[in-house]
N, C-alpha and C. Protein backbone atom coordinates (compact mmCIF):
# COMPACT_ATOMS: atom_id res chain seq x y z
N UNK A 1 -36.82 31.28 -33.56
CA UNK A 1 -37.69 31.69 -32.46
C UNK A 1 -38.99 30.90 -32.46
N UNK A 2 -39.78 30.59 -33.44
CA UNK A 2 -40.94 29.63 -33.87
C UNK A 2 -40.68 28.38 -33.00
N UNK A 3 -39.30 27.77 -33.91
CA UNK A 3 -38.73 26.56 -32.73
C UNK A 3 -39.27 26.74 -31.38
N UNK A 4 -38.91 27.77 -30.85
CA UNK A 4 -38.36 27.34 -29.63
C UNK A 4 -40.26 27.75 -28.59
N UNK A 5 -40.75 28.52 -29.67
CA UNK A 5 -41.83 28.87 -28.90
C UNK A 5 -42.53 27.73 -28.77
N UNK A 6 -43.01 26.46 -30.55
CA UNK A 6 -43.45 25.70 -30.65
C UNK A 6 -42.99 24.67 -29.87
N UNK A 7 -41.65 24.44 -28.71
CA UNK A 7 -40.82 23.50 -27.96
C UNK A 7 -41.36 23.58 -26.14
N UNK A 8 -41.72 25.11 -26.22
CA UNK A 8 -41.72 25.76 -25.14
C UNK A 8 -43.30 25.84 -24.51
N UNK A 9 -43.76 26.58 -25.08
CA UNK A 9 -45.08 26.97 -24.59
C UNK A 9 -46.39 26.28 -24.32
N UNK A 10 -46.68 25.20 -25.35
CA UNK A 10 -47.56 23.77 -25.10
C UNK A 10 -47.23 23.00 -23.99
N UNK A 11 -45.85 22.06 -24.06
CA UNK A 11 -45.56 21.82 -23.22
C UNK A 11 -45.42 22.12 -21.74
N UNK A 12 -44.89 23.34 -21.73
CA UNK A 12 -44.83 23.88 -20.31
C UNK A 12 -46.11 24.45 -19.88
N UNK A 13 -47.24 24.69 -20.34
CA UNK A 13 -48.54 25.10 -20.06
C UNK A 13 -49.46 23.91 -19.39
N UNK A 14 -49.25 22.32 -20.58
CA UNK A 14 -49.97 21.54 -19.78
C UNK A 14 -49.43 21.13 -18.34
N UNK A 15 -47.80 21.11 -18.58
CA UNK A 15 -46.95 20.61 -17.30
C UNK A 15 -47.86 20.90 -16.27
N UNK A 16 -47.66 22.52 -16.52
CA UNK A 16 -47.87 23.35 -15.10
C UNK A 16 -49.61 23.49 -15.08
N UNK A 17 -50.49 23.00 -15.55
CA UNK A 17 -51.56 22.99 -15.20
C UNK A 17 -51.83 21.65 -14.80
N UNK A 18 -51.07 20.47 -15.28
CA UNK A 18 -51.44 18.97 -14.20
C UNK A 18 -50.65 19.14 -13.15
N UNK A 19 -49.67 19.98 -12.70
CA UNK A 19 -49.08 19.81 -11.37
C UNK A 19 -50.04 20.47 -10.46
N UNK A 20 -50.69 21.70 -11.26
CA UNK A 20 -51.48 22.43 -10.61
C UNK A 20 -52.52 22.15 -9.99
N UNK A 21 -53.39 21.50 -11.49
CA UNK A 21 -54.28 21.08 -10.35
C UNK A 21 -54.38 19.36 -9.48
N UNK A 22 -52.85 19.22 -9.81
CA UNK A 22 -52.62 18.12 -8.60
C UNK A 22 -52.80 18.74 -6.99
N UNK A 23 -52.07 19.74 -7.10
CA UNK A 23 -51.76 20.29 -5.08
C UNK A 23 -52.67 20.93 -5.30
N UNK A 24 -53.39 21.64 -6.40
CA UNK A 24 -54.39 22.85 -5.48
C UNK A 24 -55.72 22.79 -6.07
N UNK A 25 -55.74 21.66 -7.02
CA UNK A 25 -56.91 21.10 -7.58
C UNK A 25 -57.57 23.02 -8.04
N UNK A 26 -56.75 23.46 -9.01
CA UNK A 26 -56.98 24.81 -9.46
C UNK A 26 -56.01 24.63 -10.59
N UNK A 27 -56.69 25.44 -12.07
CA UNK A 27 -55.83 25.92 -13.01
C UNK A 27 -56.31 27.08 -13.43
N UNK A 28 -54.92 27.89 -13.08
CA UNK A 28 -55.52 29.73 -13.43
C UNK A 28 -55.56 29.98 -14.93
N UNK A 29 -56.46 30.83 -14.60
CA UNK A 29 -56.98 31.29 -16.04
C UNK A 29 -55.69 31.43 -16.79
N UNK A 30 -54.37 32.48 -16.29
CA UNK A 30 -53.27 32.51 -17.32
C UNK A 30 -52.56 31.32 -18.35
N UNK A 31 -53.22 29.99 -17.69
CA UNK A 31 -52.63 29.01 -18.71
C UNK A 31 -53.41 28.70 -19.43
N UNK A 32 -54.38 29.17 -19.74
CA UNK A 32 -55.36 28.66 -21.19
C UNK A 32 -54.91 29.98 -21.58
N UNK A 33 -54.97 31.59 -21.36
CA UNK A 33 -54.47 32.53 -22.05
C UNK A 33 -53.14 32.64 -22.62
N UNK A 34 -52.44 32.06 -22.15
CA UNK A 34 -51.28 31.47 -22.59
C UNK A 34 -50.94 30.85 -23.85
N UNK A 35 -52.00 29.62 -23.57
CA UNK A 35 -52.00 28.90 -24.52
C UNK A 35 -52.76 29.41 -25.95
N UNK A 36 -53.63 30.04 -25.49
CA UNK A 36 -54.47 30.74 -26.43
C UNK A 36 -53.68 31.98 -27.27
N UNK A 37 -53.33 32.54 -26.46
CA UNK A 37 -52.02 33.91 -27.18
C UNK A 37 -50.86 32.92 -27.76
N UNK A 38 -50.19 31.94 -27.25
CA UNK A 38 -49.06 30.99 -27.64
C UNK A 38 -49.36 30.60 -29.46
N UNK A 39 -50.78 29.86 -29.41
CA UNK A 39 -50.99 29.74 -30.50
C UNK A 39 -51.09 30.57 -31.81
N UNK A 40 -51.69 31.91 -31.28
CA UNK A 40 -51.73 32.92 -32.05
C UNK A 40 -50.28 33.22 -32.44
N UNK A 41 -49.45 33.83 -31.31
CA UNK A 41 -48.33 34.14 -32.18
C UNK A 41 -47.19 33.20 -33.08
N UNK A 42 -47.74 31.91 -32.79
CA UNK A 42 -46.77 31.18 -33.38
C UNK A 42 -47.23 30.91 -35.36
N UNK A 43 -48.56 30.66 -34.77
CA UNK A 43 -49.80 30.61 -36.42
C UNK A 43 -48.99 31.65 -37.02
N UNK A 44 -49.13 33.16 -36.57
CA UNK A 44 -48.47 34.39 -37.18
C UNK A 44 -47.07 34.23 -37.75
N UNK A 45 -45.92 34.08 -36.87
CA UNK A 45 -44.67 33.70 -37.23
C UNK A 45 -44.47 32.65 -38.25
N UNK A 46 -44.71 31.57 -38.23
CA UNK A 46 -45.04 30.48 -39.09
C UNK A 46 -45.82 30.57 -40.27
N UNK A 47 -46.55 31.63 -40.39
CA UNK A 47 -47.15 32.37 -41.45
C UNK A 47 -48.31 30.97 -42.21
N UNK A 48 -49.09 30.11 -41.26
CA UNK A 48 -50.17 29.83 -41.03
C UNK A 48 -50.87 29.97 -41.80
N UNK A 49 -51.97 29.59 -42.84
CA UNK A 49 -53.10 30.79 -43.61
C UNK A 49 -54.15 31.26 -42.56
N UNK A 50 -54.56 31.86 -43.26
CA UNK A 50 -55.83 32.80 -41.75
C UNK A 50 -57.45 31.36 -42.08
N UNK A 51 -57.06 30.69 -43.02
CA UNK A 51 -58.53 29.59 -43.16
C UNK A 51 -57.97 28.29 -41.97
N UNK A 52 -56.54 28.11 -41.62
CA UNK A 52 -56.09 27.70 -40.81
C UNK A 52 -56.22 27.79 -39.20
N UNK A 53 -56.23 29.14 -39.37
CA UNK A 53 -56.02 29.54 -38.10
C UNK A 53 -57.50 29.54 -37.52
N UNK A 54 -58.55 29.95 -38.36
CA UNK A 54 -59.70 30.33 -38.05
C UNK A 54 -60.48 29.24 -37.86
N UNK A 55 -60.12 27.71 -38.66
CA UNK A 55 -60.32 26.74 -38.32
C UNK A 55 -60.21 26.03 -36.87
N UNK A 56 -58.85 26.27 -36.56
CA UNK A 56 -58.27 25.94 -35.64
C UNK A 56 -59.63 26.64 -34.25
N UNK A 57 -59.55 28.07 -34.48
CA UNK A 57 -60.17 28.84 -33.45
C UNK A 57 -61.70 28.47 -33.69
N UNK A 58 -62.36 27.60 -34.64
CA UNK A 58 -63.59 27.13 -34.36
C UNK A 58 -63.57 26.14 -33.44
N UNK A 59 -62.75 24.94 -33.89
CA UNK A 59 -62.79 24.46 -32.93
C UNK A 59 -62.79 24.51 -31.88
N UNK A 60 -61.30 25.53 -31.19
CA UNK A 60 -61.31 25.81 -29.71
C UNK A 60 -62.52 26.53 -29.07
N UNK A 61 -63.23 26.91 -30.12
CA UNK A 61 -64.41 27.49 -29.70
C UNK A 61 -65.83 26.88 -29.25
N UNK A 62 -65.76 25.96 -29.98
CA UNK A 62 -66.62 24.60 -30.10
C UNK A 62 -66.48 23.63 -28.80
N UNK A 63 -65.39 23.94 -28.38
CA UNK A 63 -64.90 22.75 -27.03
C UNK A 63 -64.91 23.76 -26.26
N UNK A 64 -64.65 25.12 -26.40
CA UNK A 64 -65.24 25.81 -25.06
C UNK A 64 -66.70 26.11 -24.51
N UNK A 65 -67.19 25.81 -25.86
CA UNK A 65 -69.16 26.07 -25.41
C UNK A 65 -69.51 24.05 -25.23
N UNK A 66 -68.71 23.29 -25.18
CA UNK A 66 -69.05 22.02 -25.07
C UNK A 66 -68.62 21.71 -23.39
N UNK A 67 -67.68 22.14 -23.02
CA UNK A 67 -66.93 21.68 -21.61
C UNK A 67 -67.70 22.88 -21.42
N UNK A 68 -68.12 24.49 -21.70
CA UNK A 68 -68.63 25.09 -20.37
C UNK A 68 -70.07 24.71 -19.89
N UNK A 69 -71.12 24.12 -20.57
CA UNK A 69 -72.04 23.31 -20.59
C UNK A 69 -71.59 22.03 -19.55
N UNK A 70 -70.92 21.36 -20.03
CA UNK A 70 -70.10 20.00 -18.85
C UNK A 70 -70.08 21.13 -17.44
N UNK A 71 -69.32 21.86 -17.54
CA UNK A 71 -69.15 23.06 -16.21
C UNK A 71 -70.58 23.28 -15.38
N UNK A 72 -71.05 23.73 -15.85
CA UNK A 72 -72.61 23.88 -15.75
C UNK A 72 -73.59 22.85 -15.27
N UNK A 73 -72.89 22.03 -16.34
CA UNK A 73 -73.98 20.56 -15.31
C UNK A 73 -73.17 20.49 -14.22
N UNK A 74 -71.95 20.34 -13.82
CA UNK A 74 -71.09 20.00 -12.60
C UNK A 74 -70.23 19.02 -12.95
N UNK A 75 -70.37 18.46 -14.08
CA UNK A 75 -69.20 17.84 -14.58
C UNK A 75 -67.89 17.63 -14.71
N UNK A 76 -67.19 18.98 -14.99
CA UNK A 76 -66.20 18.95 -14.96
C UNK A 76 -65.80 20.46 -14.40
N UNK A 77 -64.36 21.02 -13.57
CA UNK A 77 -64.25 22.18 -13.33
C UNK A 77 -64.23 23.39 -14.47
N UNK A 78 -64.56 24.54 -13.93
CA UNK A 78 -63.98 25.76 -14.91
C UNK A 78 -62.42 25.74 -15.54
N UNK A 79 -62.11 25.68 -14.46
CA UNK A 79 -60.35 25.47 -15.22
C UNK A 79 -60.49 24.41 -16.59
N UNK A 80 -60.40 22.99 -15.68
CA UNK A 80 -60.75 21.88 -16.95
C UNK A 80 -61.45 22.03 -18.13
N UNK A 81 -62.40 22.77 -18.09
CA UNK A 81 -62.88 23.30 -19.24
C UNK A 81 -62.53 23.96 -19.62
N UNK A 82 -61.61 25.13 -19.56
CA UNK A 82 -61.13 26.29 -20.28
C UNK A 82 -59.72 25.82 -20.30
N UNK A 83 -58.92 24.71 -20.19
CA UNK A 83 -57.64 24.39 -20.65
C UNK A 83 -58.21 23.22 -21.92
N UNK A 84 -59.21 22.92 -21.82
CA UNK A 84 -59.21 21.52 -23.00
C UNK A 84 -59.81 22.46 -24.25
N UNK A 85 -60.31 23.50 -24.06
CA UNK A 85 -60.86 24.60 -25.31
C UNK A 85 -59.70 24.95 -25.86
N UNK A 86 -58.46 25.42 -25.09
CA UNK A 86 -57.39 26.40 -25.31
C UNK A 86 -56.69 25.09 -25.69
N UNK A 87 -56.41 23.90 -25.46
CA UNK A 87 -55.85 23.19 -25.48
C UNK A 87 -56.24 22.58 -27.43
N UNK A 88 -57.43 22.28 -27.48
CA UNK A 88 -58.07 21.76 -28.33
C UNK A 88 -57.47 23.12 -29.32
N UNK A 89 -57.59 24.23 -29.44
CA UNK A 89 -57.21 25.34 -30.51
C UNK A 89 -56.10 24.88 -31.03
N UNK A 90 -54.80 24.05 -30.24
CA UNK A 90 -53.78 23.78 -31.07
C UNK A 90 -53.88 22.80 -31.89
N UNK A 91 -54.99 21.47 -31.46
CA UNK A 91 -55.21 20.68 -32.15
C UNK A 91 -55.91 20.83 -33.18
N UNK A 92 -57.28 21.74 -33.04
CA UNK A 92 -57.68 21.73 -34.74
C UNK A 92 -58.37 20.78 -35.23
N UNK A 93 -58.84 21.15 -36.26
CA UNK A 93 -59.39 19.96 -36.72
C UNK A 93 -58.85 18.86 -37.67
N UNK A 94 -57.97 18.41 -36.90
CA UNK A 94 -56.67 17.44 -37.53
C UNK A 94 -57.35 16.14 -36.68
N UNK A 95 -56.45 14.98 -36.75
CA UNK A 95 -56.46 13.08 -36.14
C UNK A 95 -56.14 13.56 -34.68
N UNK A 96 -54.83 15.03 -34.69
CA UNK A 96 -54.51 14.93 -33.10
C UNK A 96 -55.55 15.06 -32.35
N UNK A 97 -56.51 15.96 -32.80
CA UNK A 97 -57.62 16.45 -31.60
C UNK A 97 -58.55 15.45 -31.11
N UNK A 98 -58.45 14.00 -32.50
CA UNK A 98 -59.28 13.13 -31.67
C UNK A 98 -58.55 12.33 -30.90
N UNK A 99 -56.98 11.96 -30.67
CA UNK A 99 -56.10 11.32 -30.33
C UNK A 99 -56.37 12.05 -28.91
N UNK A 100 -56.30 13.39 -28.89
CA UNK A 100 -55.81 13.96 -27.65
C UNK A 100 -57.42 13.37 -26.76
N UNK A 101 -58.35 13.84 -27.37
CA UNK A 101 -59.55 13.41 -27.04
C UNK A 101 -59.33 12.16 -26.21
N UNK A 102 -59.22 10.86 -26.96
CA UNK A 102 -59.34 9.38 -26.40
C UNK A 102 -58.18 9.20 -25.52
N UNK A 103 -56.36 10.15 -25.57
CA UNK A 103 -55.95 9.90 -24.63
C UNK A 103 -56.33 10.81 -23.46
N UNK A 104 -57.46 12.11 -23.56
CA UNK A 104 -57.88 12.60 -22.04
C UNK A 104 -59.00 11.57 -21.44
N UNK A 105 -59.72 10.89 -22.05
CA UNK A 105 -60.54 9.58 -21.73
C UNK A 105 -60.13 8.56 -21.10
N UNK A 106 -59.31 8.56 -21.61
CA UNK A 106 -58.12 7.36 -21.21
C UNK A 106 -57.27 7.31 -19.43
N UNK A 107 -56.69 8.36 -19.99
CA UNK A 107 -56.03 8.59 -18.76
C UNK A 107 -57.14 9.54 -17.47
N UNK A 108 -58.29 10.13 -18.15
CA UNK A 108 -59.18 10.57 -16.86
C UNK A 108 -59.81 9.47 -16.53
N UNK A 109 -59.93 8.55 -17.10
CA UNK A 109 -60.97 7.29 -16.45
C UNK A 109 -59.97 6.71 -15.56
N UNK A 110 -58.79 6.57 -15.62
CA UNK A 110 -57.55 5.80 -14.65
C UNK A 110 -57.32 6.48 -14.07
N UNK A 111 -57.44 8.08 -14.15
CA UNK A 111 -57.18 8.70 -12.94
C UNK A 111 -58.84 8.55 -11.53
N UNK A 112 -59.83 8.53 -12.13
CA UNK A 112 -60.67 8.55 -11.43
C UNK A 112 -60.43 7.29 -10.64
N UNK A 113 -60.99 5.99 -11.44
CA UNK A 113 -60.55 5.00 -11.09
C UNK A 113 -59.47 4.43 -9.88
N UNK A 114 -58.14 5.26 -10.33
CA UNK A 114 -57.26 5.03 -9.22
C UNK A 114 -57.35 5.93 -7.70
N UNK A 115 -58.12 7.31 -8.16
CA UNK A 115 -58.34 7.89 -6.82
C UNK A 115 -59.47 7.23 -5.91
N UNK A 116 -60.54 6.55 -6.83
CA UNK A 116 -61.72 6.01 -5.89
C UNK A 116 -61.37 4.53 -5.02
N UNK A 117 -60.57 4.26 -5.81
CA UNK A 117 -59.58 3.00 -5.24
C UNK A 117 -59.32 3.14 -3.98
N UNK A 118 -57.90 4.56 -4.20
CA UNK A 118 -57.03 4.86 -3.28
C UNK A 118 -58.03 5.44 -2.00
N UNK A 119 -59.41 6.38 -2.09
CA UNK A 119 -60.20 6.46 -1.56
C UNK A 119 -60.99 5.96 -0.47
N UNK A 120 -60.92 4.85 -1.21
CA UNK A 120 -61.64 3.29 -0.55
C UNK A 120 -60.51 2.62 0.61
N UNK A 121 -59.78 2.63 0.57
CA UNK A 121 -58.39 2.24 0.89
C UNK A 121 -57.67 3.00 2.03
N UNK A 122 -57.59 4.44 1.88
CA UNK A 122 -56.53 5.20 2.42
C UNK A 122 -57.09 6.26 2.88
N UNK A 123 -56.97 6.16 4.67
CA UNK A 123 -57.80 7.66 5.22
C UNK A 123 -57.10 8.78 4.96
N UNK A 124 -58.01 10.14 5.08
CA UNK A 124 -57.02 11.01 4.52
C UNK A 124 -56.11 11.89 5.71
N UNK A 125 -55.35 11.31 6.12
CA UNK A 125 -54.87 11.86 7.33
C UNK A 125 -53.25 10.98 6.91
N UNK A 126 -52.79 11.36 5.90
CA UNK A 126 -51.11 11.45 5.94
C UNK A 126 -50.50 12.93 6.02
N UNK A 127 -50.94 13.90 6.58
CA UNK A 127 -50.46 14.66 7.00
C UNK A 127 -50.11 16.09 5.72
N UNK A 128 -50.06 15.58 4.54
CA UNK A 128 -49.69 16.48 3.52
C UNK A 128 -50.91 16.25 3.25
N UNK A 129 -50.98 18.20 3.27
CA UNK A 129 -52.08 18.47 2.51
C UNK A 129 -52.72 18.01 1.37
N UNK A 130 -52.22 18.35 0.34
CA UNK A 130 -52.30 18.44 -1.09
C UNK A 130 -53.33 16.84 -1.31
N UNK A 131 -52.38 15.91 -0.08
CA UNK A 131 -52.82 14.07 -0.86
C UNK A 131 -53.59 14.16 0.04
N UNK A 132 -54.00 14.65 1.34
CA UNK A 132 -55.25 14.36 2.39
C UNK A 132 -56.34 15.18 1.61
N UNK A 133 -56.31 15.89 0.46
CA UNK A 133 -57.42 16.64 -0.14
C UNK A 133 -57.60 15.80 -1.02
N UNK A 134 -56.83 15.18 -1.59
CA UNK A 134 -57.46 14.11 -2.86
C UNK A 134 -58.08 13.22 -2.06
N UNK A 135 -57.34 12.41 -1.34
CA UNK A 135 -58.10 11.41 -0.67
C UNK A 135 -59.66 11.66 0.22
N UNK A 136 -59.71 12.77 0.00
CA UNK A 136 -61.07 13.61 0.99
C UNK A 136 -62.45 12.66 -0.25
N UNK A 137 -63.09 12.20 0.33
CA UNK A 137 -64.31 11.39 -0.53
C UNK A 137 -65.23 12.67 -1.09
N UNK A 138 -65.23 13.86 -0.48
CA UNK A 138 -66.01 15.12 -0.94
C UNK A 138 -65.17 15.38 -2.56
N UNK A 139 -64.34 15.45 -2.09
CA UNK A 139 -62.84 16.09 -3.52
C UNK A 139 -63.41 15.74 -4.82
N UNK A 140 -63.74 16.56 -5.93
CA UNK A 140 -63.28 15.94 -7.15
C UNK A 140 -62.23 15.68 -7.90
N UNK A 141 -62.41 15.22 -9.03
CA UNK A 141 -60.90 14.15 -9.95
C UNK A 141 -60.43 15.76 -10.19
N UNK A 142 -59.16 15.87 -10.22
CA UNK A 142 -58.43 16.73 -10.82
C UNK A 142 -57.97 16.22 -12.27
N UNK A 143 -59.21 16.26 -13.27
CA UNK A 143 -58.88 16.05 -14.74
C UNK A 143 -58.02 16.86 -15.33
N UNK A 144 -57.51 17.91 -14.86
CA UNK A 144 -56.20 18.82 -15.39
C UNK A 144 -54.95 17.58 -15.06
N UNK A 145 -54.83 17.03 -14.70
CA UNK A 145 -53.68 15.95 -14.65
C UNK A 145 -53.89 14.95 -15.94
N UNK A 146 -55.17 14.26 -16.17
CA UNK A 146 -55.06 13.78 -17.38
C UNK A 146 -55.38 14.46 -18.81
N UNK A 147 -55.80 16.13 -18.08
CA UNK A 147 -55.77 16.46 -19.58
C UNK A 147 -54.09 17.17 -20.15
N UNK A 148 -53.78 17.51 -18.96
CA UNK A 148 -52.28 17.87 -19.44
C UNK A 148 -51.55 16.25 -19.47
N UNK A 149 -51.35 15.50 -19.42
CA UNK A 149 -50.61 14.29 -19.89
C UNK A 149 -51.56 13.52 -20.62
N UNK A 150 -52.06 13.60 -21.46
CA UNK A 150 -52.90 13.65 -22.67
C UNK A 150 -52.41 14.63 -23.82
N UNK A 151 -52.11 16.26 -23.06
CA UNK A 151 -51.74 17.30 -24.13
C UNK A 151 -50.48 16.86 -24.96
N UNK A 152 -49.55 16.45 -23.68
CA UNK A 152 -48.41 16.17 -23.88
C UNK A 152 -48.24 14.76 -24.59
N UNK A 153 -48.87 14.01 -24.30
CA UNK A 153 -48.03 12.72 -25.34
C UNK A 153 -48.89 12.71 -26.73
N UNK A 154 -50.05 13.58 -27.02
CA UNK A 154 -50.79 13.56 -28.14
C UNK A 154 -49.80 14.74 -28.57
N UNK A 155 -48.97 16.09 -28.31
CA UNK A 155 -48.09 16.86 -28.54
C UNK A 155 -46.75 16.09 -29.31
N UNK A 156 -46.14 14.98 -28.15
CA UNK A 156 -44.93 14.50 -28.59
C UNK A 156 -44.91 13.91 -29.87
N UNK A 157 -46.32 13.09 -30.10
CA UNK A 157 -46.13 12.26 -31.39
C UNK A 157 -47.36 12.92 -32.64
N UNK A 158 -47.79 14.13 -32.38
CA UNK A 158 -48.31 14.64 -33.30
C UNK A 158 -48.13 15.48 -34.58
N UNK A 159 -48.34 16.35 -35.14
CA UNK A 159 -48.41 17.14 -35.89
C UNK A 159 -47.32 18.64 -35.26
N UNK A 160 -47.58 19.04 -34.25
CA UNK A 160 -46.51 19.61 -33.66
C UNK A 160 -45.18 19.75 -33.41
N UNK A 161 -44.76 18.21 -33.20
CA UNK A 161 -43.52 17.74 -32.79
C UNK A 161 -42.82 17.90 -34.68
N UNK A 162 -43.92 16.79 -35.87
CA UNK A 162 -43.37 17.31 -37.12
C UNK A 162 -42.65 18.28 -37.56
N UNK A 163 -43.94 19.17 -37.41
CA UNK A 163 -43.62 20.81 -37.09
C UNK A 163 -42.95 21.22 -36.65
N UNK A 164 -42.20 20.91 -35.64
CA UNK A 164 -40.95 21.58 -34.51
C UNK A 164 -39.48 20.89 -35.69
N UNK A 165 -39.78 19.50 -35.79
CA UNK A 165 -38.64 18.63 -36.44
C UNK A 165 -38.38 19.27 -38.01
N UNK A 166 -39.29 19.33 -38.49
CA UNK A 166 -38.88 20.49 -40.10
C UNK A 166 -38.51 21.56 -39.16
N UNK A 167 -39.09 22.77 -38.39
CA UNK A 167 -38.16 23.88 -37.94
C UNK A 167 -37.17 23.71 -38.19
N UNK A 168 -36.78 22.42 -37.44
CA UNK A 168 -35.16 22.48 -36.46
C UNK A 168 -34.02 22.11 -38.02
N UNK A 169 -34.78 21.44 -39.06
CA UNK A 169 -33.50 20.97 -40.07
C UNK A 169 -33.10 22.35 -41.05
């Protein structure tokens, strides 16, 4: 059951928060609670030490008073900030959390980049919503797209995936 939670629940949390806030440039609160309860029960099952876990939850705690500050200045959205806190809890204070770090840098600077492009370029009048709102010059970057494909490929080749691969033998 560990397996399948540790296979299941990361993954499908960032999925559905970069699709999310692709069309509705929104990520509901239930996917950082998610992620946040996900972690807990798996730490538990996996039988985790509690200097582990509590570690872990400094951190996520640490990146939630760091991005809600970013929030505050206008930096970045509420959502975005409360998925990279919840997000960051699985990472910990391990190499992944700075990996995940430089690939949400990474891929939010190319996402900005490519929308101010496409911006420059493309009126917003193709008829679908979702891309006439990105293309809107008012719109901000929907960084839930590079922070969930950030979660995920710092997930695939991290400490997690290990973790899933001892489960599974």
């Amino acid at each position: 059951m560990t397996l399948a939670l540790v296979l299941v629940i990361f993954p499908i949390c960032m999925a559905y928060a970069a699709f999310s806030d692709l069309v509705s440039m929104t990520i509901e609160n239930r996917v950082s609670l998610l992620l946040v309860a996900g972690y807990v029960c798996i730490g538990v099952l996996a039988g985790f030490p509690i200097e582990t876990m509590a570690a872990h939850a400094g951190v996520g705690l640490a990146c939630l008073v760091l991005t809600f500050g970013m929030f505050a200045a206008g930096w970045m959205g509420g959502g975005d900030a409360k998925l990279m806190a919840a997000s960051a809890l699985w990472f910990g204070p391990t190499p992944d959390l700075m990996a995940y770090a430089v690939n949400a840098s990474l891929l939010g600077g190319g996402l900005t980049l490519g929308l101010l492009a496409a911006r420059s370029q493309i009126l917003p009048v193709t008829g679908i919503d979702f891309i006439d709102h990105l293309l809107d010059h008012e719109t901000g970057i929907p960084y839930g797209i590079a922070l969930g494909a950030a979660g995920l490929v710092t997930f695939s080749s991290g400490g997690w995936m290990r973790m899933a691969l001892d489960l599974a033998s």
